[in-house]
N, C-alpha and C. Protein backbone atom coordinates (compact mmCIF):
# COMPACT_ATOMS: atom_id res chain seq x y z
N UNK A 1 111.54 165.31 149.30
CA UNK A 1 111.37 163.88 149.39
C UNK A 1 111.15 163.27 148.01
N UNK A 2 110.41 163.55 147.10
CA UNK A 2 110.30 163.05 146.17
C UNK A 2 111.40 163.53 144.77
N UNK A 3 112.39 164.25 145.42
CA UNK A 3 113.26 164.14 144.84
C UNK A 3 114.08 163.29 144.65
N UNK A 4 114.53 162.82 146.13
CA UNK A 4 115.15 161.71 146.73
C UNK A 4 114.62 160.13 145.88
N UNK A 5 113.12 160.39 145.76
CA UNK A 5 112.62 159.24 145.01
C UNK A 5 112.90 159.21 143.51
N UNK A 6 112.92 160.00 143.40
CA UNK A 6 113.51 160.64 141.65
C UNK A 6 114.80 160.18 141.23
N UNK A 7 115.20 160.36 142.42
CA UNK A 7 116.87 160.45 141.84
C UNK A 7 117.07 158.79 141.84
N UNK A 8 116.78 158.20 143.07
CA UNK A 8 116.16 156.67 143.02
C UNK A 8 115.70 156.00 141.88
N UNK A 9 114.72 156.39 141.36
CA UNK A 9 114.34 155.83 139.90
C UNK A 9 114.91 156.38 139.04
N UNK A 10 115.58 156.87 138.82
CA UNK A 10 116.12 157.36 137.99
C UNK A 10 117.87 156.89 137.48
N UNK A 11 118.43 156.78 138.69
CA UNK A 11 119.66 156.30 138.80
C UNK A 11 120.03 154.47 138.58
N UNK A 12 120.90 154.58 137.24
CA UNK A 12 120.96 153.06 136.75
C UNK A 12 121.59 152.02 137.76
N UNK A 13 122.30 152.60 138.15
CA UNK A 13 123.48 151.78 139.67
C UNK A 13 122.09 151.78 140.38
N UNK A 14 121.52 152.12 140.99
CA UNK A 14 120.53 151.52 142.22
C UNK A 14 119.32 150.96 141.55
N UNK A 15 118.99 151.17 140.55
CA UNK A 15 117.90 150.21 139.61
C UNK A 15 118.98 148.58 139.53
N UNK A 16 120.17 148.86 139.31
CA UNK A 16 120.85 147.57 138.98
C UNK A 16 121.32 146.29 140.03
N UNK A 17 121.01 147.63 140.94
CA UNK A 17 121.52 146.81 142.43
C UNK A 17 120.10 146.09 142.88
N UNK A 18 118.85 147.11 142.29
CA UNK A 18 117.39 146.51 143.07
C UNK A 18 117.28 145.19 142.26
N UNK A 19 117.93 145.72 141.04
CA UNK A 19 116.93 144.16 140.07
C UNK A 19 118.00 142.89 140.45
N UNK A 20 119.14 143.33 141.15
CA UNK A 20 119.94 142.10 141.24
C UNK A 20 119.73 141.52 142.54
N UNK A 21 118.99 142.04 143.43
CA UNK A 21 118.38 141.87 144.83
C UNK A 21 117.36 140.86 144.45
N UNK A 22 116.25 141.68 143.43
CA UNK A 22 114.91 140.92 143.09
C UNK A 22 115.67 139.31 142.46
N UNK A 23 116.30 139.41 141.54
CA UNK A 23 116.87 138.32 140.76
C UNK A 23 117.32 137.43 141.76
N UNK A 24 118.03 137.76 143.24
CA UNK A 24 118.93 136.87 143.88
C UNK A 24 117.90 135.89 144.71
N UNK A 25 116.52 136.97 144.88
CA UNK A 25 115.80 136.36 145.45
C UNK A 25 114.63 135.57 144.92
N UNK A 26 114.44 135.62 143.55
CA UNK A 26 113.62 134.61 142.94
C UNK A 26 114.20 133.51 142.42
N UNK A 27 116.00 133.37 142.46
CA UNK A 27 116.26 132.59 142.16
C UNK A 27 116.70 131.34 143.32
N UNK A 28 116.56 132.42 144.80
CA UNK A 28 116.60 131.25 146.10
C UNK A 28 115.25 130.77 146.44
N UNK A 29 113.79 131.70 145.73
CA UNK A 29 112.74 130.23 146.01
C UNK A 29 112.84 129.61 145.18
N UNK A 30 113.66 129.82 143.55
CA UNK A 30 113.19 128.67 142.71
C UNK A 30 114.27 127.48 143.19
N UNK A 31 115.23 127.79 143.58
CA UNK A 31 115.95 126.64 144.19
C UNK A 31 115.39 125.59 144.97
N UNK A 32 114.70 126.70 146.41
CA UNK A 32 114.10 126.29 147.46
C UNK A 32 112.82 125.28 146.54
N UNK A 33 111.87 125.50 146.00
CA UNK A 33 111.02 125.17 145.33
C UNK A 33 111.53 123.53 144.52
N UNK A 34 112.48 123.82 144.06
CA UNK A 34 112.83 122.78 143.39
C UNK A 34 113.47 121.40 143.94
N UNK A 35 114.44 121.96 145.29
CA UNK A 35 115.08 121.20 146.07
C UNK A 35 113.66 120.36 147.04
N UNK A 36 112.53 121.05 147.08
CA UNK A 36 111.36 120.37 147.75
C UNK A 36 111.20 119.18 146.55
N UNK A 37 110.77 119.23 145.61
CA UNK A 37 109.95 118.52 144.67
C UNK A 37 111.43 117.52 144.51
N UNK A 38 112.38 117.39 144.26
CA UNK A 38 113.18 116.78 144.63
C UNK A 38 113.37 115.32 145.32
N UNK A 39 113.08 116.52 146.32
CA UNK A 39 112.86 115.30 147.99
C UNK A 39 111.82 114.47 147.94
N UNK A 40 110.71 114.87 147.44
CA UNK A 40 109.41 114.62 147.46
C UNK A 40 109.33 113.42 146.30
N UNK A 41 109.95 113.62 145.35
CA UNK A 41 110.20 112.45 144.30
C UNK A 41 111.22 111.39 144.98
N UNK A 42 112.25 111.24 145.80
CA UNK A 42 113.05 110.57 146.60
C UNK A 42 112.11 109.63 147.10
N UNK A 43 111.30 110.59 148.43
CA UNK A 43 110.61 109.84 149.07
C UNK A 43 109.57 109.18 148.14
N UNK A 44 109.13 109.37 147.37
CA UNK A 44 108.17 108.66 146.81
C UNK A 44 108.97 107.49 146.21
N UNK A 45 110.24 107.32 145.18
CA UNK A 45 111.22 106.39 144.91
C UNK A 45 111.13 105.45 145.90
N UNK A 46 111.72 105.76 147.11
CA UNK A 46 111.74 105.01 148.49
C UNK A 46 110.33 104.19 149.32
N UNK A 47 109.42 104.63 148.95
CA UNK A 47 108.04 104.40 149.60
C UNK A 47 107.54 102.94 147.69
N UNK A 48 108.44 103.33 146.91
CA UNK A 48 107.84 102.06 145.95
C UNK A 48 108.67 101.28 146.24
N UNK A 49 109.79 101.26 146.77
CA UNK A 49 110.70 100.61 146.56
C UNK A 49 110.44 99.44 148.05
N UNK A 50 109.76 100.18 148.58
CA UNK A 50 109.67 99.61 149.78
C UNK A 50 108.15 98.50 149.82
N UNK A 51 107.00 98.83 148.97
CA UNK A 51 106.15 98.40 148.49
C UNK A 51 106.20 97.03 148.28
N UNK A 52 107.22 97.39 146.88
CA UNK A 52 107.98 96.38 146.24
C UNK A 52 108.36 95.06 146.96
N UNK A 53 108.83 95.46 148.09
CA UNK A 53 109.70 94.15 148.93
C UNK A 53 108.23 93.46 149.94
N UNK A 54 107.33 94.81 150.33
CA UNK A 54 106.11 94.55 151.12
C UNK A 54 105.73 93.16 150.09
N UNK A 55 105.29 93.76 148.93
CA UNK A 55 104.80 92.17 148.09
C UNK A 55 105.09 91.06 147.96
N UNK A 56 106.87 91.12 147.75
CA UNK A 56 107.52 89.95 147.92
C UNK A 56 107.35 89.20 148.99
N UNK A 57 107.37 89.72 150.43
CA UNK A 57 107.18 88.72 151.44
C UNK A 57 105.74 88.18 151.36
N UNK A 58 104.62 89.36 151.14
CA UNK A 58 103.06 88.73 150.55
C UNK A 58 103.24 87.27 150.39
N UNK A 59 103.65 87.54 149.12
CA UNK A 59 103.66 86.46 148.13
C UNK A 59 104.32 85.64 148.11
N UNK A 60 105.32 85.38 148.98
CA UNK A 60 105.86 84.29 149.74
C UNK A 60 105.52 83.87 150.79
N UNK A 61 104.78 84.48 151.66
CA UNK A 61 103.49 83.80 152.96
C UNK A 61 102.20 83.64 152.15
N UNK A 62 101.73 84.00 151.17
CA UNK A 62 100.55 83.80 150.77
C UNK A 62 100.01 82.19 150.99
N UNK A 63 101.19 81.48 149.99
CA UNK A 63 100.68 80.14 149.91
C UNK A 63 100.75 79.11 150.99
N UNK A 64 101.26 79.53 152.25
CA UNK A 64 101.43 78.52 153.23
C UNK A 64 100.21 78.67 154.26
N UNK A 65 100.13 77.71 154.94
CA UNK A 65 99.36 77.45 156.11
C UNK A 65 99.72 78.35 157.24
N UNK A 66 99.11 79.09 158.09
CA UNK A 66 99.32 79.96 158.92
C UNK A 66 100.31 79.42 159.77
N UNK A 67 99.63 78.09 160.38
CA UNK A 67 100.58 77.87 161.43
C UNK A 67 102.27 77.69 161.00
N UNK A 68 102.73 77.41 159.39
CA UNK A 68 103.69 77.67 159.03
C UNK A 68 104.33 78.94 158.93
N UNK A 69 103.52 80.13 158.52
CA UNK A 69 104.27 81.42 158.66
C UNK A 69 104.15 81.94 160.08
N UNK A 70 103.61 81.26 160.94
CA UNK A 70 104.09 81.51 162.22
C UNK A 70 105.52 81.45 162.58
N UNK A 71 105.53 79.66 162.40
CA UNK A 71 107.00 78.99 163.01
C UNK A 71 107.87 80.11 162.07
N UNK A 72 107.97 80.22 160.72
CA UNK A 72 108.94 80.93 160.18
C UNK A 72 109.29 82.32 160.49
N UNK A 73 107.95 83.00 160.39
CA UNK A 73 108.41 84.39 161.41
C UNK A 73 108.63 84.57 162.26
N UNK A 74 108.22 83.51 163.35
CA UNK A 74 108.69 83.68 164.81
C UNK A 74 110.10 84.01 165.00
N UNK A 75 110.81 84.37 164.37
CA UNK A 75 112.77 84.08 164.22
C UNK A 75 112.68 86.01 164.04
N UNK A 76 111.39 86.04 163.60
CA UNK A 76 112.20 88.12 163.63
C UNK A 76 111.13 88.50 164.56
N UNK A 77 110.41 88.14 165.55
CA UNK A 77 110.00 88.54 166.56
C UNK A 77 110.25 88.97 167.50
N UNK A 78 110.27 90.04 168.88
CA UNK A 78 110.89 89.65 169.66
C UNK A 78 110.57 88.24 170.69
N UNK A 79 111.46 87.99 171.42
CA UNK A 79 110.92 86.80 172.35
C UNK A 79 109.88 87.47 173.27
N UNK A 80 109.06 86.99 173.87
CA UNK A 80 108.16 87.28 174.88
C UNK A 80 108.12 86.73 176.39
């Protein structure tokens, strides 16, 4: 048996095949890894971007009288 292991470590073709196994597979979490942080910067892009527009309407109902941003929003409500 520990010949078998011998010949294993020892032999450059199956050292070349292990390290290209190890290699194939640290380079599909660094993908995996990277394709997350990615996404994660997207959604965050998307979540300011969306902020962004949250303020604008703010700050265009801010200055009116309620019962005015009533009548005006009432138009994207549903009916009741």
């Amino acid at each position: 048996m520990s010949a078998v292991i011998a010949w294993f470590l020892s032999n450059p073709t199956v050292l070349a095949i292990g390290a290209a196994i190890i290699g194939a597979l640290g380079f599909g979490f660094q993908q995996r890894l990277a394709g997350a942080k990615a996404e994660r910067n997207k959604q965050a892009a998307d979540n300011a971007a969306a902020g962004t527009e949250a303020d604008k309407i703010d700050d265009a109902v801010a200055g009116r009288v309620p019962g005015v941003n009533r009548e005006r929003l009432g138009k994207w409500s549903p009916k009741q």
